[in-house]
PDB file of N, CA and C in Angstrom:
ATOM      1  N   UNK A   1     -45.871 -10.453  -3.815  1.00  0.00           N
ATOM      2  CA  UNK A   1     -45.656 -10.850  -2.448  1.00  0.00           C
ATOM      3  C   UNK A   1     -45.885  -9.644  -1.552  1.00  0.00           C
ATOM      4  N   UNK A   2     -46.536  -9.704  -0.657  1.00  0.00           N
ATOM      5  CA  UNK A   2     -46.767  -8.740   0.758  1.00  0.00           C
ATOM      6  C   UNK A   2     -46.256  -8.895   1.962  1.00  0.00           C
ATOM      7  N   UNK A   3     -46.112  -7.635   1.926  1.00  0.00           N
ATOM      8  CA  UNK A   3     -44.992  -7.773   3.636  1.00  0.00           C
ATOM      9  C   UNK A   3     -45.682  -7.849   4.742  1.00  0.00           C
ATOM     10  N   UNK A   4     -45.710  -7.789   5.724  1.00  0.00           N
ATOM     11  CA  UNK A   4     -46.308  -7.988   7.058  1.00  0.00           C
ATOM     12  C   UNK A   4     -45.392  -6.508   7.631  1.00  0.00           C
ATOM     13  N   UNK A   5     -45.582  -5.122   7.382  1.00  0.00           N
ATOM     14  CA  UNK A   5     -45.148  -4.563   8.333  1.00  0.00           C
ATOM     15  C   UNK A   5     -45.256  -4.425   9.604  1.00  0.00           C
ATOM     16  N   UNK A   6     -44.011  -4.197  10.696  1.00  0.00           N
ATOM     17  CA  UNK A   6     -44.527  -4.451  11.848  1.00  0.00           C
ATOM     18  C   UNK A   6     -43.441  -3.348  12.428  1.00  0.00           C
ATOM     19  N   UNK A   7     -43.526  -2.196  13.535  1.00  0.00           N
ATOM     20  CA  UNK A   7     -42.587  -1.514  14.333  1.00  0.00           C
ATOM     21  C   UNK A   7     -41.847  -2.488  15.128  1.00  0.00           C
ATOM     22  N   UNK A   8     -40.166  -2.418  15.089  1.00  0.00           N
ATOM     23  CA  UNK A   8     -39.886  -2.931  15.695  1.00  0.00           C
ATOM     24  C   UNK A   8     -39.838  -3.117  17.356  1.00  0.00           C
ATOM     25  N   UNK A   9     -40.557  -1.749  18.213  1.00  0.00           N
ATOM     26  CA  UNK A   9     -41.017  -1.946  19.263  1.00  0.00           C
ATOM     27  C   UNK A   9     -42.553  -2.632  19.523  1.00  0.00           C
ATOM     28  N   UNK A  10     -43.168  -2.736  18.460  1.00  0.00           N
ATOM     29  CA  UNK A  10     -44.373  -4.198  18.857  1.00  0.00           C
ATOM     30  C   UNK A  10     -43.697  -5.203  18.634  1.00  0.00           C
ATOM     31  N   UNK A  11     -42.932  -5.539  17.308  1.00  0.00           N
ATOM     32  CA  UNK A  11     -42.367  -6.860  17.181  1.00  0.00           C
ATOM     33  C   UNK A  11     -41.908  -7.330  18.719  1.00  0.00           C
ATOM     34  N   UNK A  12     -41.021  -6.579  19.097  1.00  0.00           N
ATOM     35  CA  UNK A  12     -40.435  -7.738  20.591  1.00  0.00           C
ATOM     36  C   UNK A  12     -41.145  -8.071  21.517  1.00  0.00           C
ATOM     37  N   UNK A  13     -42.531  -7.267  21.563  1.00  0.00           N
ATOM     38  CA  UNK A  13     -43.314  -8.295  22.741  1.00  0.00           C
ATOM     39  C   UNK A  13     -44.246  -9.204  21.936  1.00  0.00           C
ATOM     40  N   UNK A  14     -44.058  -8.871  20.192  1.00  0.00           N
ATOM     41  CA  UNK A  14     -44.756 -10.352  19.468  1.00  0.00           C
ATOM     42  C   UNK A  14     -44.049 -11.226  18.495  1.00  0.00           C
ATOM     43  N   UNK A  15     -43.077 -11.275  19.274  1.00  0.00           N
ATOM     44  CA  UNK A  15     -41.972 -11.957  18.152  1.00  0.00           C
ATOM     45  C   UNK A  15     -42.170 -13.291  17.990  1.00  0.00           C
ATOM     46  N   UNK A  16     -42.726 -14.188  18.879  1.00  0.00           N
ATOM     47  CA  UNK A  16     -42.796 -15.455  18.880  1.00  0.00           C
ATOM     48  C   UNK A  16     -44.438 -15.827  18.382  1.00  0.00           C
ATOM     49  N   UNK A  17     -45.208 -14.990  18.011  1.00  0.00           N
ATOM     50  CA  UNK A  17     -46.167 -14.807  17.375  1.00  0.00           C
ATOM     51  C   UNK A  17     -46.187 -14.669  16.222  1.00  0.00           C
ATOM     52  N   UNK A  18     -45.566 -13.471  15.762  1.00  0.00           N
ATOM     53  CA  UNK A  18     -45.059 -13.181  14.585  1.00  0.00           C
ATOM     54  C   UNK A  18     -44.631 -14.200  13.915  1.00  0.00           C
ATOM     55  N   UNK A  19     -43.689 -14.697  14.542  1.00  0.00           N
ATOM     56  CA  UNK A  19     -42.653 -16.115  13.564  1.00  0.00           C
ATOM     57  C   UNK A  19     -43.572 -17.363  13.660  1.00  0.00           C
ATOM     58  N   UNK A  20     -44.385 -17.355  14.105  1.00  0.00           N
ATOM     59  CA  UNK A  20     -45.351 -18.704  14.292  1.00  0.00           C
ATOM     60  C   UNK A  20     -46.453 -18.503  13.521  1.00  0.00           C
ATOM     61  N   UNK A  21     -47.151 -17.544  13.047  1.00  0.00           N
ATOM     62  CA  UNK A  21     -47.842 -17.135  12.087  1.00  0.00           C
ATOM     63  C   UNK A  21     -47.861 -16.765  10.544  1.00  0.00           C
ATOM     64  N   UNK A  22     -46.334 -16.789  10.434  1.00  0.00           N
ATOM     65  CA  UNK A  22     -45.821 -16.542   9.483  1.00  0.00           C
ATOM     66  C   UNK A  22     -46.112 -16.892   8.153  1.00  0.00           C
ATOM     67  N   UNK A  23     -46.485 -16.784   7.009  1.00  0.00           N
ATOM     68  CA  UNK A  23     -46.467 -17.825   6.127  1.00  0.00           C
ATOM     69  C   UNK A  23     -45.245 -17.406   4.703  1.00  0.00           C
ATOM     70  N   UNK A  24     -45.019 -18.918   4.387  1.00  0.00           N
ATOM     71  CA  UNK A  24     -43.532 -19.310   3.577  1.00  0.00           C
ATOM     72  C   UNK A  24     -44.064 -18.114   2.575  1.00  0.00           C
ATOM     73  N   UNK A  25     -44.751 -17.354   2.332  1.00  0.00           N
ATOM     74  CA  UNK A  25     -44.685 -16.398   1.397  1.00  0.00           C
ATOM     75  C   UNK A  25     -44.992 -15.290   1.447  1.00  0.00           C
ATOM     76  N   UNK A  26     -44.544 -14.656   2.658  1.00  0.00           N
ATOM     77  CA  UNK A  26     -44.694 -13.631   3.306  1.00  0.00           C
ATOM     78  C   UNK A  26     -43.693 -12.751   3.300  1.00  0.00           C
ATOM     79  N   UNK A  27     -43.380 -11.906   3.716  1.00  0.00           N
ATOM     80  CA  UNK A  27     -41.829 -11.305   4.100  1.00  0.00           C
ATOM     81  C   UNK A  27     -42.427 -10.809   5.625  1.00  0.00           C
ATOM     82  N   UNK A  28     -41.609 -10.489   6.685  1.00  0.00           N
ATOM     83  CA  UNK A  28     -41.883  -9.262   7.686  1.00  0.00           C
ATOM     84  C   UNK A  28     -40.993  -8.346   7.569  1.00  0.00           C
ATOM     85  N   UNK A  29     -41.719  -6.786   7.403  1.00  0.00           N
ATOM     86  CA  UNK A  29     -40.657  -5.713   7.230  1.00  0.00           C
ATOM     87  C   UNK A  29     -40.885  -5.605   9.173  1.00  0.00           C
ATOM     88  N   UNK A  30     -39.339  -5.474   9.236  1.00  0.00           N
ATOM     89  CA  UNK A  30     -39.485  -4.403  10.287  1.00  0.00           C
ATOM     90  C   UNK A  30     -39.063  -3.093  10.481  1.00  0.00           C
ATOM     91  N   UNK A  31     -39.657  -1.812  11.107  1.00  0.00           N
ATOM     92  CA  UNK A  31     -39.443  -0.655  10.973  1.00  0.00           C
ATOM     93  C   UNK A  31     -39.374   0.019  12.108  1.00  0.00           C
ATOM     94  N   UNK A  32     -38.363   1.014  12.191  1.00  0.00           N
ATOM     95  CA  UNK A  32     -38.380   1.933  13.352  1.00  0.00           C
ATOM     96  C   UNK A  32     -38.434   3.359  12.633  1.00  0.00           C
ATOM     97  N   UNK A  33     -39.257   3.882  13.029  1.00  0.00           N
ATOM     98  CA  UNK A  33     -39.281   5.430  12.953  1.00  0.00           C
ATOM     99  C   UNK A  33     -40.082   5.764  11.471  1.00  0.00           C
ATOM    100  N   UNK A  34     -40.509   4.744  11.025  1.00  0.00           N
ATOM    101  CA  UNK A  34     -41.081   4.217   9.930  1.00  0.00           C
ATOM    102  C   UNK A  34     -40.089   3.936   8.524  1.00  0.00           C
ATOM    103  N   UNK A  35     -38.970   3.603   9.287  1.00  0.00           N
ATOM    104  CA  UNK A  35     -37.859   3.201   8.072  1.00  0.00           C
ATOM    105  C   UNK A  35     -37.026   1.855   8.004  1.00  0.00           C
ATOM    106  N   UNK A  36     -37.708   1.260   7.312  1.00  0.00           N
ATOM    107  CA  UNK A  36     -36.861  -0.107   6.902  1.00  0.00           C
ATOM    108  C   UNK A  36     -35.788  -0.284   7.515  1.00  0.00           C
ATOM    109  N   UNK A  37     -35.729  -1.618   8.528  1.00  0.00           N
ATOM    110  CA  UNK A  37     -34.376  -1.917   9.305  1.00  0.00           C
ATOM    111  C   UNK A  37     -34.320  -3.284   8.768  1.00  0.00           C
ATOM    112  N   UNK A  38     -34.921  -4.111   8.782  1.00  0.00           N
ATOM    113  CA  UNK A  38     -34.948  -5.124   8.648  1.00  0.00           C
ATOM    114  C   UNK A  38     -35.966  -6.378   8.098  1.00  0.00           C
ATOM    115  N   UNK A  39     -35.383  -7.407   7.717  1.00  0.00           N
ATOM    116  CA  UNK A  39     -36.740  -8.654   6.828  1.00  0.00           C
ATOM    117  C   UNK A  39     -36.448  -9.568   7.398  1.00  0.00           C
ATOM    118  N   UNK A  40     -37.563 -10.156   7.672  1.00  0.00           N
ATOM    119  CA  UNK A  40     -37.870 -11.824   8.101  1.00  0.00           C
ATOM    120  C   UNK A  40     -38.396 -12.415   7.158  1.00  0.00           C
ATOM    121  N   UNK A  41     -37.915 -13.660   6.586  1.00  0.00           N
ATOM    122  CA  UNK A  41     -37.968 -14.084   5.280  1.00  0.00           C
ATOM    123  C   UNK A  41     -38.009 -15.964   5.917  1.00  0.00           C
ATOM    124  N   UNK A  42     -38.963 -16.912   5.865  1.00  0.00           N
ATOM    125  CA  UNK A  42     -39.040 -17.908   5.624  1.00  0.00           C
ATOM    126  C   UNK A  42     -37.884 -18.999   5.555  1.00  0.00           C
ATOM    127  N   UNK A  43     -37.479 -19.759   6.198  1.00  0.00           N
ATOM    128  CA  UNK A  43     -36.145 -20.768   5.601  1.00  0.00           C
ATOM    129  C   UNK A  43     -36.898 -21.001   3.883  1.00  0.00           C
ATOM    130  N   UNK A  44     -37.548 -21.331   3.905  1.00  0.00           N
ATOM    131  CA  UNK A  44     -37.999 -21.853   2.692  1.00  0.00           C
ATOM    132  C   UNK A  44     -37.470 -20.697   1.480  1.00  0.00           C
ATOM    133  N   UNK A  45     -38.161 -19.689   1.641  1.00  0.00           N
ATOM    134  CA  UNK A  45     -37.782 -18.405   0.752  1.00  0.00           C
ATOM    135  C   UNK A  45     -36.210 -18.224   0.805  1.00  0.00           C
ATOM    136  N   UNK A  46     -36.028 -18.057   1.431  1.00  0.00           N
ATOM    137  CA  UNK A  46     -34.236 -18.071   1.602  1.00  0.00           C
ATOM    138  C   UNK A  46     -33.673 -18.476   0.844  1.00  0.00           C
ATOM    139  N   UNK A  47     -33.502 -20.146   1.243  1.00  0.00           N
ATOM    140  CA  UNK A  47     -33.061 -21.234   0.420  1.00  0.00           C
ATOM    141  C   UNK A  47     -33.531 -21.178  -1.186  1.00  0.00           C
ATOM    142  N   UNK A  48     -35.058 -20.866  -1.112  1.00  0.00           N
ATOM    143  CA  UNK A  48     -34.533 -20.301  -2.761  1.00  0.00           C
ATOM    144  C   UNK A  48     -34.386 -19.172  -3.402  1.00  0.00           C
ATOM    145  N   UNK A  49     -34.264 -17.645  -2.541  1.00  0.00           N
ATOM    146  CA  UNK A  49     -33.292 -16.782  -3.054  1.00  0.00           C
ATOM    147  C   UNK A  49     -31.864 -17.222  -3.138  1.00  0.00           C
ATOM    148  N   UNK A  50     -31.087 -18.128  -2.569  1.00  0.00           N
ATOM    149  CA  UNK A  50     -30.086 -18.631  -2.515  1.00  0.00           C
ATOM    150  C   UNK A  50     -29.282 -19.495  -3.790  1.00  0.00           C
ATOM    151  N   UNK A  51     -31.017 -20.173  -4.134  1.00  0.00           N
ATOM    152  CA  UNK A  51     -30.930 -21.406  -5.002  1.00  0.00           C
ATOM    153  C   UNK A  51     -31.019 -20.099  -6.427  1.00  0.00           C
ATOM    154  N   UNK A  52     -31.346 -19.084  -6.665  1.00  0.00           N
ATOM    155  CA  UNK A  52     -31.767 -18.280  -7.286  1.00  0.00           C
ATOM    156  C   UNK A  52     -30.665 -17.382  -7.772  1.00  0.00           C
ATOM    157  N   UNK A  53     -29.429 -17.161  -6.445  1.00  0.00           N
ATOM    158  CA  UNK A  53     -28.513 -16.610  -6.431  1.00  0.00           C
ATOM    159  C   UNK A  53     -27.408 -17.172  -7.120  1.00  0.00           C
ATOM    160  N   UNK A  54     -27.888 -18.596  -6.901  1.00  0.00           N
ATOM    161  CA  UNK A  54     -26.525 -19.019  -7.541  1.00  0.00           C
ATOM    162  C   UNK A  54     -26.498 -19.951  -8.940  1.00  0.00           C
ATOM    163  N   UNK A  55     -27.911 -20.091  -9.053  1.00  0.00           N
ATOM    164  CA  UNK A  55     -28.545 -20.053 -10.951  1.00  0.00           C
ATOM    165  C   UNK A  55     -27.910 -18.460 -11.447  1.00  0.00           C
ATOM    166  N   UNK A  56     -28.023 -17.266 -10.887  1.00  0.00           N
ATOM    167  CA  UNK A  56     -27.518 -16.018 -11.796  1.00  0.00           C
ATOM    168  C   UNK A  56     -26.588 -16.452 -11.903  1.00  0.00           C
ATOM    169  N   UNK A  57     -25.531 -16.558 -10.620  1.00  0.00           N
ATOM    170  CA  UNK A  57     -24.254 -16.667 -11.262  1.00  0.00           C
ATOM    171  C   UNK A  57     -23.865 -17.761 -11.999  1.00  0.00           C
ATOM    172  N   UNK A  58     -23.471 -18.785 -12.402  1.00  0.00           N
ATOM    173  CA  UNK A  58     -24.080 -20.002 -13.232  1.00  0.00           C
ATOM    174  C   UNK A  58     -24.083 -19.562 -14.430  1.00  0.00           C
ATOM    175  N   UNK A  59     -25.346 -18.840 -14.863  1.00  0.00           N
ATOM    176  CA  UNK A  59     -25.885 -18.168 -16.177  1.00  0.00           C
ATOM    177  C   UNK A  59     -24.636 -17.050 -16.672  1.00  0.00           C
ATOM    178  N   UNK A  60     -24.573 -16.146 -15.379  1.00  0.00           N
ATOM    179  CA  UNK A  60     -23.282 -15.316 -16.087  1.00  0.00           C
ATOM    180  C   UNK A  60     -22.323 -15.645 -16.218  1.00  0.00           C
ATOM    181  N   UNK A  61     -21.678 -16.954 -15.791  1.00  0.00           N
ATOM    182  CA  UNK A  61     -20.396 -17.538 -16.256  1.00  0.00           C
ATOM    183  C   UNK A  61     -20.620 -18.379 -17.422  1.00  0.00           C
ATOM    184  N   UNK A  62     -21.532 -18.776 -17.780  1.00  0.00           N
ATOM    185  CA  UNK A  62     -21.719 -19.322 -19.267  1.00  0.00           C
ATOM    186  C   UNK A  62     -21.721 -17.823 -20.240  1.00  0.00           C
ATOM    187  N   UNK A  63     -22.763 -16.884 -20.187  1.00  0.00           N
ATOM    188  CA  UNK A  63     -22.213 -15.874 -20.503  1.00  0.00           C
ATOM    189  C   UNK A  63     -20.634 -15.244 -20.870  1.00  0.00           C
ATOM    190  N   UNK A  64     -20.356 -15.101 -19.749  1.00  0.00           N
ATOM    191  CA  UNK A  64     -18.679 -14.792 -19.535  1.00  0.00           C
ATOM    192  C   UNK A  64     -17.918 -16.066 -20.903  1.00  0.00           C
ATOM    193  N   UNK A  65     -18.496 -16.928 -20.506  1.00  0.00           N
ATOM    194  CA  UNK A  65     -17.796 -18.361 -21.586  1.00  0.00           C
ATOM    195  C   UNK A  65     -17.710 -18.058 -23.158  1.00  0.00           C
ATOM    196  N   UNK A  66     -19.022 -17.182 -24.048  1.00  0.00           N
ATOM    197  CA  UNK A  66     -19.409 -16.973 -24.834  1.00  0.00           C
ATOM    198  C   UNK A  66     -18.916 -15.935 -25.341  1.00  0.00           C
ATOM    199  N   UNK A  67     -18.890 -14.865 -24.342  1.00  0.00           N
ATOM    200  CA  UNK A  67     -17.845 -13.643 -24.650  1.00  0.00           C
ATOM    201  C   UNK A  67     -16.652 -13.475 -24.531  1.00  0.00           C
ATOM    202  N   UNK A  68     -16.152 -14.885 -24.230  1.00  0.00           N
ATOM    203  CA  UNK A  68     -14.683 -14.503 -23.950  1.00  0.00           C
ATOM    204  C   UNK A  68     -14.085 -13.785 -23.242  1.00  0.00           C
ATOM    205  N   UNK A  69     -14.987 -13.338 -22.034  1.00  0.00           N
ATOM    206  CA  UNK A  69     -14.100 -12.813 -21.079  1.00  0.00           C
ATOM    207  C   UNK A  69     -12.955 -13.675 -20.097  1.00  0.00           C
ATOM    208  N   UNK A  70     -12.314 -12.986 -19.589  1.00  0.00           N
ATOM    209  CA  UNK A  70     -11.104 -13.923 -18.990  1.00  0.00           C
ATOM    210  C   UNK A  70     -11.149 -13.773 -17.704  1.00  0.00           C
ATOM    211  N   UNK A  71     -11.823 -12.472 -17.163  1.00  0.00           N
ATOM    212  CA  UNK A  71     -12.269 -12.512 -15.852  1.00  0.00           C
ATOM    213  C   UNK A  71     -13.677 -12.751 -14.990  1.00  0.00           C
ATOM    214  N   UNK A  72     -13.412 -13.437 -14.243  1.00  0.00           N
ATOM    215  CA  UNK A  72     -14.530 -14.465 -13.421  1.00  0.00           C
ATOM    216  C   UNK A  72     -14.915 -13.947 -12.200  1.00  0.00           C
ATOM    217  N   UNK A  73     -16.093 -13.917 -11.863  1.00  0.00           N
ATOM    218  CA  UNK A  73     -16.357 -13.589 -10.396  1.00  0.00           C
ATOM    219  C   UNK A  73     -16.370 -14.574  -9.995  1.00  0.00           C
ATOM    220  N   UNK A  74     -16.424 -14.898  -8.665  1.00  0.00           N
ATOM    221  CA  UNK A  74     -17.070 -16.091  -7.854  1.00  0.00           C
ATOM    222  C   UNK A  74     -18.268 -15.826  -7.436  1.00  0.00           C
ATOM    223  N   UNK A  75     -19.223 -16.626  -6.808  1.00  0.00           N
ATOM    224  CA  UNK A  75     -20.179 -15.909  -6.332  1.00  0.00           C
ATOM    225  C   UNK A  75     -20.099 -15.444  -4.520  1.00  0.00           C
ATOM    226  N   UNK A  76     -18.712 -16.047  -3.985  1.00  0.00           N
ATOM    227  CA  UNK A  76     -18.384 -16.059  -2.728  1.00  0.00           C
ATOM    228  C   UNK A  76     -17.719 -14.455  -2.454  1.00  0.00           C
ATOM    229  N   UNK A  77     -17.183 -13.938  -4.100  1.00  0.00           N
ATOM    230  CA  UNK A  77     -16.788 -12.849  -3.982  1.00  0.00           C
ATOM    231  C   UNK A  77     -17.932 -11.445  -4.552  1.00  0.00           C
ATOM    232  N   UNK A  78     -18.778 -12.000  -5.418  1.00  0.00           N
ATOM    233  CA  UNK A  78     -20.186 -11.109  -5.243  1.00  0.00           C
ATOM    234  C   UNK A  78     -20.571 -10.810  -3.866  1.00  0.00           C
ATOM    235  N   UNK A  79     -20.544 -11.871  -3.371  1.00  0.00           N
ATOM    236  CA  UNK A  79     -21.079 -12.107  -1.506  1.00  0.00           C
ATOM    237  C   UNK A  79     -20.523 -10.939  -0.732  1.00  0.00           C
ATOM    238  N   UNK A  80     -19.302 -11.548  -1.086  1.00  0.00           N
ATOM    239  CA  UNK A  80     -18.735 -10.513  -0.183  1.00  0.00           C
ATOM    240  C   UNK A  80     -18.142  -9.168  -0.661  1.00  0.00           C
ATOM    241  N   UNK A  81     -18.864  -8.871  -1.466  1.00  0.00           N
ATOM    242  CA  UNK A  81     -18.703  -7.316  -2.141  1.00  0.00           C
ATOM    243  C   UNK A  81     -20.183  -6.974  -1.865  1.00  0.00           C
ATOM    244  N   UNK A  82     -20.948  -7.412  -1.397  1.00  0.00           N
ATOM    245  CA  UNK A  82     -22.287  -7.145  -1.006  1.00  0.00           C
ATOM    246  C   UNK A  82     -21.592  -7.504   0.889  1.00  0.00           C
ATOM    247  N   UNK A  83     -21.302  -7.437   0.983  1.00  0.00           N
ATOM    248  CA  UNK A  83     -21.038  -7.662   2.850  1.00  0.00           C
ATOM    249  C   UNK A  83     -22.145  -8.839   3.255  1.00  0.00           C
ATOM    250  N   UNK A  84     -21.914  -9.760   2.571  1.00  0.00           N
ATOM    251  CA  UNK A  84     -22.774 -10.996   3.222  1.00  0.00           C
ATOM    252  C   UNK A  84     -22.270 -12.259   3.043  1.00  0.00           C
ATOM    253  N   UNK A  85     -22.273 -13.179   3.541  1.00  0.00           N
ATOM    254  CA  UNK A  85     -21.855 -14.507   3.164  1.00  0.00           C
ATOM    255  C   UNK A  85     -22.838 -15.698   2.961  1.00  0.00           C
ATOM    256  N   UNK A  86     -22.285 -16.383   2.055  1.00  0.00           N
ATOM    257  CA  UNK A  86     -23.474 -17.377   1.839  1.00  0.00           C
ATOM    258  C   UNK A  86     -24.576 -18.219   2.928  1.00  0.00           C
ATOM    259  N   UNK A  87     -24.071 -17.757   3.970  1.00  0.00           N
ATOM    260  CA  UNK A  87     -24.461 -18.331   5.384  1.00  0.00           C
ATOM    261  C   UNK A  87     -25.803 -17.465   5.509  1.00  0.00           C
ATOM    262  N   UNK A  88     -25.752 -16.164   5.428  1.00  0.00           N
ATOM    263  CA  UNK A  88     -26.330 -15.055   5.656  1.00  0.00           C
ATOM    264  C   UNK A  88     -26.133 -14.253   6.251  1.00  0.00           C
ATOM    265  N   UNK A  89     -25.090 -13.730   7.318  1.00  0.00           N
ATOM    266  CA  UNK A  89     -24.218 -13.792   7.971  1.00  0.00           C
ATOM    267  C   UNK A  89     -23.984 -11.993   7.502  1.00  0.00           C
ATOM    268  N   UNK A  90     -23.878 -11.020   7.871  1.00  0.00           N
ATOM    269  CA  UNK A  90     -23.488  -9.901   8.219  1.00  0.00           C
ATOM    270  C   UNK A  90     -21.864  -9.738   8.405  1.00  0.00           C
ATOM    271  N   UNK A  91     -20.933  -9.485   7.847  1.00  0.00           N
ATOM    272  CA  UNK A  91     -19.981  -9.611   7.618  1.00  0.00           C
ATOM    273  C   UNK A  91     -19.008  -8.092   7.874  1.00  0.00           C
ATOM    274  N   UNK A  92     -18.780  -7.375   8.749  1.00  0.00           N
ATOM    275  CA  UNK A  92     -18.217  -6.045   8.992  1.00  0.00           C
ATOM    276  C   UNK A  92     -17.083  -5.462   7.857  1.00  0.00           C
ATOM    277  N   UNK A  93     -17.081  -4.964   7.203  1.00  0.00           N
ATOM    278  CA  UNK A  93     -15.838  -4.256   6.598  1.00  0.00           C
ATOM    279  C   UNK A  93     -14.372  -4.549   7.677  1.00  0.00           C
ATOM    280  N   UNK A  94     -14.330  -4.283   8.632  1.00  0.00           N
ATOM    281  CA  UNK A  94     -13.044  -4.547   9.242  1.00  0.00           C
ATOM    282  C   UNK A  94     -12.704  -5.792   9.429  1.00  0.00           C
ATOM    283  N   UNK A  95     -13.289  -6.924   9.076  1.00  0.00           N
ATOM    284  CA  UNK A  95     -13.435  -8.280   8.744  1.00  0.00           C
ATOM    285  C   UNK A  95     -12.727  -8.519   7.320  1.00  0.00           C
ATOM    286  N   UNK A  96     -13.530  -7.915   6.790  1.00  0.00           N
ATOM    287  CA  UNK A  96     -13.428  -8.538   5.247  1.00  0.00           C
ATOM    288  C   UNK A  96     -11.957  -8.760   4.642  1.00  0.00           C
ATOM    289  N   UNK A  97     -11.656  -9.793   4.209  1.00  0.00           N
ATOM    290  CA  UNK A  97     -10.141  -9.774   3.196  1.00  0.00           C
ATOM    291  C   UNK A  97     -10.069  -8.844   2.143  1.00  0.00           C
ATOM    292  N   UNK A  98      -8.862  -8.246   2.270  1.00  0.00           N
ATOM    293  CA  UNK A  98      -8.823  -7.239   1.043  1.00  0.00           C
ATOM    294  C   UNK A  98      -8.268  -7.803  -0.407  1.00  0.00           C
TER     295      UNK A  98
END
């Protein structure tokens, strides 16, 4: 898969270009100063990194089943040990439940 790099000071006067051109198998990096800030990623792609995310976990709790472990993640608590929520959602540390 190939990214579409783009500075994020062109992106904002082509943002509605950008996202209209897009294709479901694309990524857009965006960059300032030439350093990774951010990805634009497809609903489509999303939904199945999502669908993808939660086949791993799935697999490692059958795992977990086999080995007899007794402790379980959720995948709501992977989420949010990664600071994200299943929404996609950016989630602040001074937020988070301890």
């Amino acid at each position: 898969m190939r990214d579409e790099v783009v500075p994020v000071s062109e992106a904002r006067s082509r943002l509605n270009d950008l996202l209209t051109n897009m294709l479901p198998t694309r990524n857009l990096l965006l960059v300032r100063h030439g350093r990774p800030v951010a990805v634009v990623i497809s609903p489509r792609r999303y939904e199945a990194l999502l669908d993808t995310l939660e086949d791993l976990a799935d697999e490692l709790s059958v795992l977990a089943d086999r080995l007899g472990l007794e402790e379980r993640v959720s995948l709501e608590k992977v989420a949010e040990d990664l600071r994200l929520t299943l929404s996609g959602r950016t989630r602040s540390a001074t937020t988070r439940a301890s």
